[in-house]
C-alpha atoms as a PDB file:
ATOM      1  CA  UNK A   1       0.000   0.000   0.000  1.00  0.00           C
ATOM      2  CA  UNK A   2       0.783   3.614  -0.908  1.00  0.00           C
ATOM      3  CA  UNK A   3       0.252   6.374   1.321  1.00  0.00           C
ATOM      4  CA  UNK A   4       1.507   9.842   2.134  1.00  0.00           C
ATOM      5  CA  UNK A   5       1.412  11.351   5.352  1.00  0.00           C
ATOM      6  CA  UNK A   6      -0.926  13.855   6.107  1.00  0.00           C
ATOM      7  CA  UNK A   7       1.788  15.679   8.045  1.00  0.00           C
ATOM      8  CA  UNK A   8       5.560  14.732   8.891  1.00  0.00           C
ATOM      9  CA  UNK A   9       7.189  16.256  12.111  1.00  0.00           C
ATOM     10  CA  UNK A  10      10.788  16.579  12.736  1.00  0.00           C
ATOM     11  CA  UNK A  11      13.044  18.583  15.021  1.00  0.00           C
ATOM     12  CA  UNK A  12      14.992  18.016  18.128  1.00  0.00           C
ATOM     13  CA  UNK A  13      14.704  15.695  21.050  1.00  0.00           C
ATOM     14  CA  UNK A  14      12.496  16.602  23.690  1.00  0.00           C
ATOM     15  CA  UNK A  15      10.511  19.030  21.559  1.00  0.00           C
ATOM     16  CA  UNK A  16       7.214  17.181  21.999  1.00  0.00           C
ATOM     17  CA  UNK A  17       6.938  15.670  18.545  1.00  0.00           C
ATOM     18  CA  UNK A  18       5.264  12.488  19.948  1.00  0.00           C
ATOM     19  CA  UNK A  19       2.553  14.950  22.048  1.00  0.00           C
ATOM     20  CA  UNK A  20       1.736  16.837  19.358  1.00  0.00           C
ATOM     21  CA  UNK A  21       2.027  13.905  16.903  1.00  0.00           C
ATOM     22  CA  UNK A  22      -0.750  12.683  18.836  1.00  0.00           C
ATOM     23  CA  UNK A  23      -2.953  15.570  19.192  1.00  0.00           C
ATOM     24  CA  UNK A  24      -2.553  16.511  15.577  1.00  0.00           C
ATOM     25  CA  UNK A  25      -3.993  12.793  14.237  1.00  0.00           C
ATOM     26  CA  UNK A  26      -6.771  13.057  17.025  1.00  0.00           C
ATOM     27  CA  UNK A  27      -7.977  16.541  15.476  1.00  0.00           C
ATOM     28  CA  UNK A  28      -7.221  15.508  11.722  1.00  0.00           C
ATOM     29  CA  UNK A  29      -8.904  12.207  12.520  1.00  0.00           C
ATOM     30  CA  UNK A  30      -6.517  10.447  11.263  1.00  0.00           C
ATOM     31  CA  UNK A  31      -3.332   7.388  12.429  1.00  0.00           C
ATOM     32  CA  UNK A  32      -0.270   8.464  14.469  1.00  0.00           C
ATOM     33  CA  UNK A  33       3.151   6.793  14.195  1.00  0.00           C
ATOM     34  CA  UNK A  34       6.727   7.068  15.216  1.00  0.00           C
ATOM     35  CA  UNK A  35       9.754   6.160  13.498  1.00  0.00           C
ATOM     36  CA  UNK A  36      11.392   5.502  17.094  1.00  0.00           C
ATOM     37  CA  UNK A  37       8.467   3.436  18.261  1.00  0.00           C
ATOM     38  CA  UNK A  38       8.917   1.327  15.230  1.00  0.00           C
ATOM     39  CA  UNK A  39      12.618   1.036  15.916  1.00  0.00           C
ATOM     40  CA  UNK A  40      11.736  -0.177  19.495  1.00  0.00           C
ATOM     41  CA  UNK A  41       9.378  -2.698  18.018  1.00  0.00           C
ATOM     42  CA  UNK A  42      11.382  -3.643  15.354  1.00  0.00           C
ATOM     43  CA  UNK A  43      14.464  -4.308  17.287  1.00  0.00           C
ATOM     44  CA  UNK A  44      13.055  -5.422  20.155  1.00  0.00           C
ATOM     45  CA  UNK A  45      15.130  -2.837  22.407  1.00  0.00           C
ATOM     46  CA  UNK A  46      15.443   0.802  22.872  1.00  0.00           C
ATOM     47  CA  UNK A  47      17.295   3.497  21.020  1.00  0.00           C
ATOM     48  CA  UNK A  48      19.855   3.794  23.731  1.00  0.00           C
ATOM     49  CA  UNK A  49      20.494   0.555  23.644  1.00  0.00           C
ATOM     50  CA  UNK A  50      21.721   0.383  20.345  1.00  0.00           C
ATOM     51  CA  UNK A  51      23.777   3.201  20.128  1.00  0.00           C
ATOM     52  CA  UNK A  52      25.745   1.357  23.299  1.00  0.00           C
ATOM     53  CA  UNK A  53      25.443  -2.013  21.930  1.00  0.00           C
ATOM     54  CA  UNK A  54      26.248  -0.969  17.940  1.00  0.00           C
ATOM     55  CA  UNK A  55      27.140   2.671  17.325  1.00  0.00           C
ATOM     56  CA  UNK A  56      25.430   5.339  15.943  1.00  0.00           C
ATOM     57  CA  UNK A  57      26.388   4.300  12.317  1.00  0.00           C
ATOM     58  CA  UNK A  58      24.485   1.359  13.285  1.00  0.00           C
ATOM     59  CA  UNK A  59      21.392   2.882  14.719  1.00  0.00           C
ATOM     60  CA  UNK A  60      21.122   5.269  11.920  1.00  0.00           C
ATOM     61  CA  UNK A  61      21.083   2.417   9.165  1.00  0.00           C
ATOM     62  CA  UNK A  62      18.532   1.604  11.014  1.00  0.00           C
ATOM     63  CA  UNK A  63      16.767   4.439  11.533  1.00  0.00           C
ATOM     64  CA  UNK A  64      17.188   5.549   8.088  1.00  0.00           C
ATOM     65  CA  UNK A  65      15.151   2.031   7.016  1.00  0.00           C
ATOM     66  CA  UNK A  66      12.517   2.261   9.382  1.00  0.00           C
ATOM     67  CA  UNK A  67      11.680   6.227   8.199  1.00  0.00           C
ATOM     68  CA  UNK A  68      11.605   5.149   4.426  1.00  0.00           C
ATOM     69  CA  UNK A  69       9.211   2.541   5.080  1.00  0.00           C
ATOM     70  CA  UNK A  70       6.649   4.475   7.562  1.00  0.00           C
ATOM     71  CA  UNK A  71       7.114   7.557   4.213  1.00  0.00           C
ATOM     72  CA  UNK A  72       5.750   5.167   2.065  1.00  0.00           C
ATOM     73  CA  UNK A  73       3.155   3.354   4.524  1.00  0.00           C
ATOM     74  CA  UNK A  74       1.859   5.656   6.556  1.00  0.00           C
ATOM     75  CA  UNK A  75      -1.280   7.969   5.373  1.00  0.00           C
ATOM     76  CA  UNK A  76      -1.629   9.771   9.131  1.00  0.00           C
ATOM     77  CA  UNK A  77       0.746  12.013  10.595  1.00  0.00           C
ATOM     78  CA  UNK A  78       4.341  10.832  11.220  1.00  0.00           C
ATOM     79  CA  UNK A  79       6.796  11.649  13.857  1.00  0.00           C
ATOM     80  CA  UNK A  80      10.568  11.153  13.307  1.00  0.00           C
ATOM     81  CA  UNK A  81      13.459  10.844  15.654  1.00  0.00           C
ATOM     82  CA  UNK A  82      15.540  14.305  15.589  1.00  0.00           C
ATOM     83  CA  UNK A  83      18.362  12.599  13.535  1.00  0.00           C
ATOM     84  CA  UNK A  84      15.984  11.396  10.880  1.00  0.00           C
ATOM     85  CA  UNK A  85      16.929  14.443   8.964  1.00  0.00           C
ATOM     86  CA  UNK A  86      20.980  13.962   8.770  1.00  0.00           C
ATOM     87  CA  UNK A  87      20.547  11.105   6.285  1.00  0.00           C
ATOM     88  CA  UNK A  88      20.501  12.497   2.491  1.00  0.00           C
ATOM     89  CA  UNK A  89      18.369  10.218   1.062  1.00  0.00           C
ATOM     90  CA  UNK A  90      15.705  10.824   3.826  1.00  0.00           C
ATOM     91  CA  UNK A  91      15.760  14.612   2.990  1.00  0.00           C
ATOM     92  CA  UNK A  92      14.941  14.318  -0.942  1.00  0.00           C
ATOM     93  CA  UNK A  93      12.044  11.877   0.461  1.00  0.00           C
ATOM     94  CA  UNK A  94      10.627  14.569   2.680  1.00  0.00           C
ATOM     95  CA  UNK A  95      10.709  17.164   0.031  1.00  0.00           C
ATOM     96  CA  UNK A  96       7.068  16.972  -1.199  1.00  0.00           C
ATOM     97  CA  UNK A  97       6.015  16.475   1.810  1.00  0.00           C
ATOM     98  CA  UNK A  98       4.182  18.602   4.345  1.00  0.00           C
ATOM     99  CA  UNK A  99       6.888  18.783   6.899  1.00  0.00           C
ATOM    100  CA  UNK A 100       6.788  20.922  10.517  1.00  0.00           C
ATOM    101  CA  UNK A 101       9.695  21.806  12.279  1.00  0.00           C
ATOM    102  CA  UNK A 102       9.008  21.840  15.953  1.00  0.00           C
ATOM    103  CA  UNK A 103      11.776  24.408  17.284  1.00  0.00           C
ATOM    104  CA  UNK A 104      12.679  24.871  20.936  1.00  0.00           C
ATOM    105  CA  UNK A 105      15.578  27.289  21.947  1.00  0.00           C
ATOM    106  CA  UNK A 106      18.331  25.787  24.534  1.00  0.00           C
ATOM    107  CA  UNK A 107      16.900  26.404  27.895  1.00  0.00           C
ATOM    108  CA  UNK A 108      13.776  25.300  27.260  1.00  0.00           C
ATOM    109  CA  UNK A 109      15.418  21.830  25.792  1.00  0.00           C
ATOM    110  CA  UNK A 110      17.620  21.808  28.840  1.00  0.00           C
ATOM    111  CA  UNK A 111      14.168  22.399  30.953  1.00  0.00           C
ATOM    112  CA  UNK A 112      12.778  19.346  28.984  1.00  0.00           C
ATOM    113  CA  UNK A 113      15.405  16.513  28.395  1.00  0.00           C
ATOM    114  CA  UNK A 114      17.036  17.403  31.665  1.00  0.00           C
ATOM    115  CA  UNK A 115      19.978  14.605  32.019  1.00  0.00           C
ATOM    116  CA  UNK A 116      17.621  11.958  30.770  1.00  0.00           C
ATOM    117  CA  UNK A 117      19.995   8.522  30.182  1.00  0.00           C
ATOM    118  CA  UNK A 118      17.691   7.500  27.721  1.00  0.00           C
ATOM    119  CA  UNK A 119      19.250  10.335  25.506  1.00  0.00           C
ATOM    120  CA  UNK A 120      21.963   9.185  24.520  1.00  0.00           C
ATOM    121  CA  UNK A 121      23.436  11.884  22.474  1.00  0.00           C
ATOM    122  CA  UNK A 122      23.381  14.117  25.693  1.00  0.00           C
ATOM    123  CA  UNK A 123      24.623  12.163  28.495  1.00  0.00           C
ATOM    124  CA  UNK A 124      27.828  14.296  29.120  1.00  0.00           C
ATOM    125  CA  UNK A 125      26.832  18.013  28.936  1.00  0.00           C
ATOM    126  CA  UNK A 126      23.585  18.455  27.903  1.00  0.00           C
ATOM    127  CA  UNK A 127      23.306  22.325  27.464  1.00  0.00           C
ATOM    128  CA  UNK A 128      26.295  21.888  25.299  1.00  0.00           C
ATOM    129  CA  UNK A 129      25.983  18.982  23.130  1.00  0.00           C
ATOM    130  CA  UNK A 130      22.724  19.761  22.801  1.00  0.00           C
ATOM    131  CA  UNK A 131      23.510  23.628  21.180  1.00  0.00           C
ATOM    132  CA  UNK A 132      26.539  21.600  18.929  1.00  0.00           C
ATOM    133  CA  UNK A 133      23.477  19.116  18.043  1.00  0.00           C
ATOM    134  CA  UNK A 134      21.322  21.461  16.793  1.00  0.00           C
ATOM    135  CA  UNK A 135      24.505  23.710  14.982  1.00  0.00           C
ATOM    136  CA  UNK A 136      24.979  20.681  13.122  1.00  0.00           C
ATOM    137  CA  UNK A 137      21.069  19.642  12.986  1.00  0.00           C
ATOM    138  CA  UNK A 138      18.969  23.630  12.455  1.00  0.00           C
ATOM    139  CA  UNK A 139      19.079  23.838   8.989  1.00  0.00           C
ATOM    140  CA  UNK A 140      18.375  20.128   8.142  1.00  0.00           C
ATOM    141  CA  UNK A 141      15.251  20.892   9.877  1.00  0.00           C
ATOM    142  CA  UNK A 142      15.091  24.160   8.053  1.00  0.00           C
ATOM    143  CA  UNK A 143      15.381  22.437   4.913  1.00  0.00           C
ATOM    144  CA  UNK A 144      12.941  20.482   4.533  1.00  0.00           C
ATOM    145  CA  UNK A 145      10.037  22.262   6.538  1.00  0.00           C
ATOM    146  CA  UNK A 146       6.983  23.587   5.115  1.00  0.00           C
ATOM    147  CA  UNK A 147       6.320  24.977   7.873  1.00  0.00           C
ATOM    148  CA  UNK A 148       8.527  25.732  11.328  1.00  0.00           C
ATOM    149  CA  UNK A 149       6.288  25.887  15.018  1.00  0.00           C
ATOM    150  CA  UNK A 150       8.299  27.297  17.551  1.00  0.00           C
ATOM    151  CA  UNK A 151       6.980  25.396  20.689  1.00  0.00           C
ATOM    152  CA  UNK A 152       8.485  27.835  23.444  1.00  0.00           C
ATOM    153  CA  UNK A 153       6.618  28.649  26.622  1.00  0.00           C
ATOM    154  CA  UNK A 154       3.452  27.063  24.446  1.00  0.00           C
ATOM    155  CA  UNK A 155       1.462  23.792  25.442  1.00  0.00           C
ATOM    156  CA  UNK A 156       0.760  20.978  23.328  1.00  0.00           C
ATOM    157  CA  UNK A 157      -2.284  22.006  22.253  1.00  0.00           C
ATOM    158  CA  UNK A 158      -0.888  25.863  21.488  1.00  0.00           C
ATOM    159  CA  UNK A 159       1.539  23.669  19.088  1.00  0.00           C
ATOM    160  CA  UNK A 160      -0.947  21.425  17.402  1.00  0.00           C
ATOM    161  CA  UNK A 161      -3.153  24.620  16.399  1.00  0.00           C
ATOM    162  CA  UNK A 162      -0.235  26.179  14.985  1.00  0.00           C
ATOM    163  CA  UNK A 163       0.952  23.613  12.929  1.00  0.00           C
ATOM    164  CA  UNK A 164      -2.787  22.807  11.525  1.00  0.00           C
ATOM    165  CA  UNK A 165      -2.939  26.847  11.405  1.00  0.00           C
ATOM    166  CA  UNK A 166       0.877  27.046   9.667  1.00  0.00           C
ATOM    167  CA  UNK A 167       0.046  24.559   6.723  1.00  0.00           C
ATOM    168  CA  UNK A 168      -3.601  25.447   6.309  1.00  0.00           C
ATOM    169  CA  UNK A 169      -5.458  22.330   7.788  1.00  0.00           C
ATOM    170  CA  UNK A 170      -8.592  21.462   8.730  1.00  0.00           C
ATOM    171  CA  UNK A 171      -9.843  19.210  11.017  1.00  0.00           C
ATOM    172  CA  UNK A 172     -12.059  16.137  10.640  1.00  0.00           C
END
């Protein structure tokens, strides 16, 4: 089966893509996934895990499968793990898509991700590697949004209606 999403969210960790992933199906009426979730699933452990057990090389082969399939399976809105975006091919795939980039600045990710061991990426210094993360990440994200939702002092619900407001949406 064939299917486009309705709408594709990237941006950082800890920005609230799976929240607002959700509330943006429930008011479209339509199916919410996650590329991580089906990583989880798929592997049978978590995202930590394999970068510790295999590298990040590793994880993002993987990652990088498990995005290209939900692209071409998935007709609901989509949520992809804040690397997604670094692989090429993954990027030209995204490209006639309606894409939302869910921005945070740094205090508010330090405020969210805190020193969470499940991220692996930031397990040393957080505040830092999280600014050098997004130097290398902002405009991947930029790229290939339609439209960019800064998510800042809002709630989850403040996000969702400015995404559906940002690409002209209506709800079911």
């Amino acid at each position: 089966m064939s299917a486009a999403p309705v709408v594709v969210l990237v941006g950082p960790m800890g920005v609230g893509k799976s929240t607002v992933g959700q509330l943006l199906a429930e008011r479209l009426g339509v199916g919410y996934r996650d590329t991580d979730e089906d990583i989880v699933a798929g592997e049978g452990r978590t995202i930590a895990d394999i970068f510790v057990e295999e590298g990040e090389p590793a994880f993002r082969a993987i990652e990088k499968r498990a995005v290209h399939r939900a692209l071409a399976e998935h007709g609901g809105v989509l949520a992809l793990g804040g690397g997604a975006v670094l692989d090429a091919d993954t990027r030209v795939l995204l490209a006639g898509q309606r894409v939302v980039y869910l921005s945070m600045d740094v205090e508010e990710a330090v405020r969210r991700t805190g020193l969470n061991a499940a991220r692996p990426l930031l397990a040393l210094n957080p505040r830092k590697q999280w600014r050098e993360l997004m130097e290398a990440r902002r405009h991947l994200y930029e790229e290939v949004a339609t439209a960019v939702v800064a998510t800042d002092g809002r709630t989850p619900e403040e996000v969702t209606q400015a995404a559906l407001d940002a690409l002209e949406l209506k709800e079911a």
